[in-house]
N, C-alpha and C. Protein backbone atom coordinates (compact mmCIF):
# COMPACT_ATOMS: atom_id res chain seq x y z
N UNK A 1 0.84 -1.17 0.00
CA UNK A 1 0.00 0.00 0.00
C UNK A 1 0.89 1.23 0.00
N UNK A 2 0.62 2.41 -0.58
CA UNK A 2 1.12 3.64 -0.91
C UNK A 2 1.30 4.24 0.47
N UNK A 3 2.24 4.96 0.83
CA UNK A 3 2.02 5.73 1.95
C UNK A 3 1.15 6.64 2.31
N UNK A 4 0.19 7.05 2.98
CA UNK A 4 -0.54 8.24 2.91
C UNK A 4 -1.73 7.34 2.29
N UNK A 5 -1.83 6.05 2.17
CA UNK A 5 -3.52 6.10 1.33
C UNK A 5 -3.83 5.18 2.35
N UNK A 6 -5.24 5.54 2.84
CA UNK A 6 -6.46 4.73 3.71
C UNK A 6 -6.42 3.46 2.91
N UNK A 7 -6.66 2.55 3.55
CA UNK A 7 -7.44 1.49 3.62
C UNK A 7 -8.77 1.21 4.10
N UNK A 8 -9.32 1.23 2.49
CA UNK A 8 -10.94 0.72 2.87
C UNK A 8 -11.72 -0.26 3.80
N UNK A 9 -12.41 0.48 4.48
CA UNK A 9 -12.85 -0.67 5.60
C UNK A 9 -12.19 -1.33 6.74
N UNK A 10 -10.64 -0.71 6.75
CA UNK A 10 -9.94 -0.71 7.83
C UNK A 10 -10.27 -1.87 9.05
N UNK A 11 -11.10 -0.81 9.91
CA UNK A 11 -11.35 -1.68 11.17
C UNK A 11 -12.61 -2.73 10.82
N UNK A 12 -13.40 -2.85 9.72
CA UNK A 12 -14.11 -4.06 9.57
C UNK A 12 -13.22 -5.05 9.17
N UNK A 13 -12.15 -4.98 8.48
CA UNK A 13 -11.67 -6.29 7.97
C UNK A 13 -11.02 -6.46 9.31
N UNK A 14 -10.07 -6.09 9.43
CA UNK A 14 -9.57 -6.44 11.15
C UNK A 14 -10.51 -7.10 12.08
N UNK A 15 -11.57 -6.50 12.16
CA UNK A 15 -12.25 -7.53 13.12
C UNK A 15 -12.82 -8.68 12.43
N UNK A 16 -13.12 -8.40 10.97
CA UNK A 16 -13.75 -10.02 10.16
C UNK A 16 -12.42 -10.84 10.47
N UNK A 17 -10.81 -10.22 10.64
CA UNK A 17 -9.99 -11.48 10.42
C UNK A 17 -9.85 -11.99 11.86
N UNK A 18 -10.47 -11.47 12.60
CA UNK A 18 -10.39 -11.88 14.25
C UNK A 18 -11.63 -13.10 14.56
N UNK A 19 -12.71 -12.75 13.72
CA UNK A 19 -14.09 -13.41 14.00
C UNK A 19 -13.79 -14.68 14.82
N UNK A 20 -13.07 -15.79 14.19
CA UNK A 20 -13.40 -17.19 14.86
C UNK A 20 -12.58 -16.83 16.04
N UNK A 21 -11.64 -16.37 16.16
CA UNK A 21 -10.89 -15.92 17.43
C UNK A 21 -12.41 -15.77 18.52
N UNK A 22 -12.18 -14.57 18.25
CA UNK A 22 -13.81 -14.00 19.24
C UNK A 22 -14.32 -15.45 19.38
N UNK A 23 -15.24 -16.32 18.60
CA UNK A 23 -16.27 -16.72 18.69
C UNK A 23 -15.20 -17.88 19.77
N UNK A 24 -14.56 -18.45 19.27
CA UNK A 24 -13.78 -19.43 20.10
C UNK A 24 -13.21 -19.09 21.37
N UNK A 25 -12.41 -18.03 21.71
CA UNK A 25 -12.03 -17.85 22.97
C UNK A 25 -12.53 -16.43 23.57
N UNK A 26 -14.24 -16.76 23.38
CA UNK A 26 -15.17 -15.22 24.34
C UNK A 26 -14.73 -15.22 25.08
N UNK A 27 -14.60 -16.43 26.42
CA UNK A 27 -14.58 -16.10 27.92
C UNK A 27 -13.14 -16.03 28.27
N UNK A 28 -12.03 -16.45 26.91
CA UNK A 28 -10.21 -15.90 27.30
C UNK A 28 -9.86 -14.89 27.15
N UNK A 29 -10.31 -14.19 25.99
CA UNK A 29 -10.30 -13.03 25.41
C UNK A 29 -9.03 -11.75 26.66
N UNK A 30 -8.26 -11.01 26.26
CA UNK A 30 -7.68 -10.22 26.47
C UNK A 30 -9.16 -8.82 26.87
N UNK A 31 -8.82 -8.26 28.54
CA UNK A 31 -9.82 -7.20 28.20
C UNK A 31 -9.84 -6.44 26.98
N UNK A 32 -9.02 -5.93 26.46
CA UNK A 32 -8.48 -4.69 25.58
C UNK A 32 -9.39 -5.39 24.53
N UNK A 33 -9.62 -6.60 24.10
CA UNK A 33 -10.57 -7.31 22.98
C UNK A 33 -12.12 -7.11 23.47
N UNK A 34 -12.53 -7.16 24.60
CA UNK A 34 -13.80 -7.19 25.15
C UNK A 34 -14.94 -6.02 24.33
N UNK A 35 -14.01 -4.85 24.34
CA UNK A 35 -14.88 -3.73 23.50
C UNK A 35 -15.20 -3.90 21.73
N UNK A 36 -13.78 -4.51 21.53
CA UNK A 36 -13.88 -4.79 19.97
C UNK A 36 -15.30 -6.07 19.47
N UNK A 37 -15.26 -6.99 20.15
CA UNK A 37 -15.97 -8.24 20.34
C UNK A 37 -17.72 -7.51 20.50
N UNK A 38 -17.55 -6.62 21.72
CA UNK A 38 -18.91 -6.26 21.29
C UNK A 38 -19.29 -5.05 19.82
N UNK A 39 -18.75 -4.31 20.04
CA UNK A 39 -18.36 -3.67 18.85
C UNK A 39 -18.85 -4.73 17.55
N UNK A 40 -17.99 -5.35 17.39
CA UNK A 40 -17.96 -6.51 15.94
C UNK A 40 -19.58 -6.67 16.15
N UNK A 41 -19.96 -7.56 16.79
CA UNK A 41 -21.49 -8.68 17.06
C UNK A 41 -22.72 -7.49 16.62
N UNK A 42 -22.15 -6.37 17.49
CA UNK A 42 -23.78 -5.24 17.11
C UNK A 42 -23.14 -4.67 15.78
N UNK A 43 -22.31 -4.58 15.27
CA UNK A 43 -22.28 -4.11 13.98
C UNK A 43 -22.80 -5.51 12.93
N UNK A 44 -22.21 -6.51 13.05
CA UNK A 44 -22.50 -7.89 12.34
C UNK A 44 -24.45 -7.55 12.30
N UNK A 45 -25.09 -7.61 13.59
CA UNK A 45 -25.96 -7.32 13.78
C UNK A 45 -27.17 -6.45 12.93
N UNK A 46 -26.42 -5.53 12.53
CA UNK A 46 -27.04 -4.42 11.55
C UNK A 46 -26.70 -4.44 10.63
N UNK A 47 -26.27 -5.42 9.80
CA UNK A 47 -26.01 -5.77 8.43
C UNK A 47 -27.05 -7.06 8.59
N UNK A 48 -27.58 -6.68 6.65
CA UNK A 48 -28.30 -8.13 6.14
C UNK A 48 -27.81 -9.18 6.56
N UNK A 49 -28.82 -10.53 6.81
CA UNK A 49 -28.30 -12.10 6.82
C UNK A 49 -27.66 -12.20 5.91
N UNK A 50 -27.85 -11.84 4.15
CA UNK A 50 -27.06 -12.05 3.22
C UNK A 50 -25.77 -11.37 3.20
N UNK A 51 -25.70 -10.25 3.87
CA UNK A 51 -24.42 -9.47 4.00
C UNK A 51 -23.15 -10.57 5.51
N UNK A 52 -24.12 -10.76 6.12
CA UNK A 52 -23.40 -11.53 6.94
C UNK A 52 -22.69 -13.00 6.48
N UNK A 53 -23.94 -13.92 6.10
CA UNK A 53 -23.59 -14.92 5.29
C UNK A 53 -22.15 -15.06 4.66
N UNK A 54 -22.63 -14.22 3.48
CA UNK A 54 -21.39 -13.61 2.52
C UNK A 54 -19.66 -13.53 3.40
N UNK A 55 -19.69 -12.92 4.18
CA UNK A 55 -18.53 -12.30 4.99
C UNK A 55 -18.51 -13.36 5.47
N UNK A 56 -19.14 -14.57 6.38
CA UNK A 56 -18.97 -15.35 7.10
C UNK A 56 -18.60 -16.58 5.85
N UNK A 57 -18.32 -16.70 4.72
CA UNK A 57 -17.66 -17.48 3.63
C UNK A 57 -16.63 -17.37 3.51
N UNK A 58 -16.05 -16.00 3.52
CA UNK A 58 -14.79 -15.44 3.49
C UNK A 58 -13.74 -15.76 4.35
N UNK A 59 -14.76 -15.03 5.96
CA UNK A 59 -13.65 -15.00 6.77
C UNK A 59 -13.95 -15.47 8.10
N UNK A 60 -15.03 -16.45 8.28
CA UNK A 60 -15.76 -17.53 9.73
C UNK A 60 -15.52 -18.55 8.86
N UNK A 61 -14.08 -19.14 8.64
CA UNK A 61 -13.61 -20.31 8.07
C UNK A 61 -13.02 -21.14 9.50
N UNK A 62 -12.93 -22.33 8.64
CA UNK A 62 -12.37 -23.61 9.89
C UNK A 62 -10.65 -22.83 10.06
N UNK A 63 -10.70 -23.10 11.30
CA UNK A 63 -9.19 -22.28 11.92
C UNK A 63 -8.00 -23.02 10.67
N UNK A 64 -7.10 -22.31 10.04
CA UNK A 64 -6.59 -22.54 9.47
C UNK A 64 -6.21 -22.58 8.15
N UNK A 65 -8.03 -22.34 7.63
CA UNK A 65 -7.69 -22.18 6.37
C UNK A 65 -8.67 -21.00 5.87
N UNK A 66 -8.12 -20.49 5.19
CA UNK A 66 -8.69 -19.40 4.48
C UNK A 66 -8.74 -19.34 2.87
N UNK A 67 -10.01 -18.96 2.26
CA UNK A 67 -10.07 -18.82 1.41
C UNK A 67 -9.67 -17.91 0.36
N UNK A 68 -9.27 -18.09 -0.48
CA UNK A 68 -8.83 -16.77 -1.24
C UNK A 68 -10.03 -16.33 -2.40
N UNK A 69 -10.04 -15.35 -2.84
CA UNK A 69 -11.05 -14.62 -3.39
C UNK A 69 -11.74 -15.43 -4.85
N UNK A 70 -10.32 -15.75 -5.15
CA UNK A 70 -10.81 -17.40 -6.64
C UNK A 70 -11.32 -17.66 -5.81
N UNK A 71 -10.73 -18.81 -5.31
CA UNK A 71 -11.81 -19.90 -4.38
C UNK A 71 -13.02 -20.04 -4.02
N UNK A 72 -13.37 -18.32 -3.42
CA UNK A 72 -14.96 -18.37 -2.80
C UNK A 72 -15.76 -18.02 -4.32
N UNK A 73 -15.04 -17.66 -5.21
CA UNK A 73 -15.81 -17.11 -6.52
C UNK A 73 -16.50 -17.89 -7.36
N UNK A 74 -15.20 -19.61 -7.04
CA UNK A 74 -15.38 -20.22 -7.58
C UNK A 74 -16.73 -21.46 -6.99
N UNK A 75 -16.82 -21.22 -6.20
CA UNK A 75 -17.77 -21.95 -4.96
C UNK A 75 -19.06 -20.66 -5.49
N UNK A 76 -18.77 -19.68 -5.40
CA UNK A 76 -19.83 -19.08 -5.12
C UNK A 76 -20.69 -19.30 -6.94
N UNK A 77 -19.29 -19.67 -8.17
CA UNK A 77 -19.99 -19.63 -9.43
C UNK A 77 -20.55 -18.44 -10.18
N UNK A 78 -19.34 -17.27 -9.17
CA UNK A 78 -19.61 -15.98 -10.40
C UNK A 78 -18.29 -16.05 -10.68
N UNK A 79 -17.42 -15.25 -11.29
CA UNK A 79 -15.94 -14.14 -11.58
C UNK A 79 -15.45 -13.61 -10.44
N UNK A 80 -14.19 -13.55 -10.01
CA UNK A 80 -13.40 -13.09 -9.06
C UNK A 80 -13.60 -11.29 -9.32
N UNK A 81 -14.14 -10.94 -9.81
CA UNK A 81 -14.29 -9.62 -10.16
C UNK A 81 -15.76 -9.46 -8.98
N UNK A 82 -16.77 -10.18 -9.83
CA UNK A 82 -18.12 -9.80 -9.15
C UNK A 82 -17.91 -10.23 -7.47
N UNK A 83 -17.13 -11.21 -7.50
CA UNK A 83 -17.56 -11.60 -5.65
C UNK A 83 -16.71 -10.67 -5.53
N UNK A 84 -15.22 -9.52 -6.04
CA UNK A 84 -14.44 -8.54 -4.70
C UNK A 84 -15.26 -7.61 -4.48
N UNK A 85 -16.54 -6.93 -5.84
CA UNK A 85 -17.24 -6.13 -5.84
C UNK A 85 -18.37 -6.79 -4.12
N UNK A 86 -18.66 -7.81 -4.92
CA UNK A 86 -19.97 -7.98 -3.46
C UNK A 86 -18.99 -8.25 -2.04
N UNK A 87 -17.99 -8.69 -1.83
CA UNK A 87 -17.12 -8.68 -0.84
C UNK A 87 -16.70 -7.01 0.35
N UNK A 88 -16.56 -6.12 -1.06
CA UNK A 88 -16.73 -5.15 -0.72
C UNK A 88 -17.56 -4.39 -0.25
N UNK A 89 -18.64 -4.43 -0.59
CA UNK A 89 -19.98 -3.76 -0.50
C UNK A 89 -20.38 -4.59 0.40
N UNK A 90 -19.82 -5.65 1.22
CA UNK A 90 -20.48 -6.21 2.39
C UNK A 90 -19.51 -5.58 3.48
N UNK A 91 -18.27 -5.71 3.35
CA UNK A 91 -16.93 -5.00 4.40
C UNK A 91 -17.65 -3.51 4.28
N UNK A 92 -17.91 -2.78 3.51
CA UNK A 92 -18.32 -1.41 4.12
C UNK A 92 -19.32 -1.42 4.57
N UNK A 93 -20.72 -2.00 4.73
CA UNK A 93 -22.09 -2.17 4.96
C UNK A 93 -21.61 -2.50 6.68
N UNK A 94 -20.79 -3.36 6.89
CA UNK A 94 -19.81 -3.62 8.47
C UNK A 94 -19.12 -2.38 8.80
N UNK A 95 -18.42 -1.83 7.77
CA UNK A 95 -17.88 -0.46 8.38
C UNK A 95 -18.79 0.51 8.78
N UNK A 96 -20.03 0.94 7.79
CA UNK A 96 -20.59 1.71 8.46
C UNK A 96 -21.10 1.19 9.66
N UNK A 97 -21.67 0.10 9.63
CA UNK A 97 -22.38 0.25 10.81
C UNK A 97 -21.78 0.20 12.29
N UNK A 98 -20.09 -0.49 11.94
CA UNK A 98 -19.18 0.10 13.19
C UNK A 98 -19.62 1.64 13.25
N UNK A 99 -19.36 2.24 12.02
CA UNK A 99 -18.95 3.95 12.33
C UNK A 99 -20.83 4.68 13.09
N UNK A 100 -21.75 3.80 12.83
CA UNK A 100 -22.95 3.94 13.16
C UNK A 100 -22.84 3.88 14.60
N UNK A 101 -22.23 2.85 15.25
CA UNK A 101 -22.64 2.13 16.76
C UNK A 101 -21.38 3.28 17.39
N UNK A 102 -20.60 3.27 17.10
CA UNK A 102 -19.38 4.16 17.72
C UNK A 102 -19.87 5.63 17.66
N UNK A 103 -20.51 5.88 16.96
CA UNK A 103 -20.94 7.84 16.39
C UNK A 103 -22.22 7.36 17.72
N UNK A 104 -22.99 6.77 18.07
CA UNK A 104 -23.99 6.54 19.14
C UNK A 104 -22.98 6.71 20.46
N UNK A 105 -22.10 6.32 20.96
CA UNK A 105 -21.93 6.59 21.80
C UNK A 105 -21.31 7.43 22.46
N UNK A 106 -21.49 8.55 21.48
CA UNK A 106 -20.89 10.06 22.76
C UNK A 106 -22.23 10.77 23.18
């Protein structure tokens, strides 16, 4: 990445690449994770089942393996083009609604 350029969706992908973490070790969890964890669930929350679904193909995989963007495209039976487009448009639909739940609490 360029210096000086954002990364789209930032703190949603970060927490999509944490997901099975969270889901597997809730009650080990580091405090400093406790806020992110709820954070993640009520944002997951306010996105479509299909928006969730989707993301949960990607990145609520069996510990270890991850899919790459062929792969789910090819499972999913469109073009690696159309699933980064819908991939995307599901990671920001999660971003906003982080930036939704976080803008609520001041």
């Amino acid at each position: 990445m360029l210096p000086g350029h954002k990364q789209k969706n930032k703190v949603a992908k970060y927490l999509l690449n944490y997901w099975i973490r969270y889901e597997k070790n809730i009650n080990n969890l580091h405090p400093s994770d406790i806020e992110n964890v709820r954070l993640f669930f009520a944002a997951l929350q306010k996105i479509s089942l299909e928006e969730r679904l989707y993301l949960a193909s990607q990145y609520r995989t069996a510990r270890g393996k991850k899919y790459t963007d062929a792969e789910i495209a090819a499972i999913q039976g469109v073009d690696v083009a159309t699933h980064k487009e819908k991939r995307i448009a599901c990671e920001t639909a999660l971003q906003n609604a982080l930036i939704e739940i976080e803008g609520g609490k001041a």
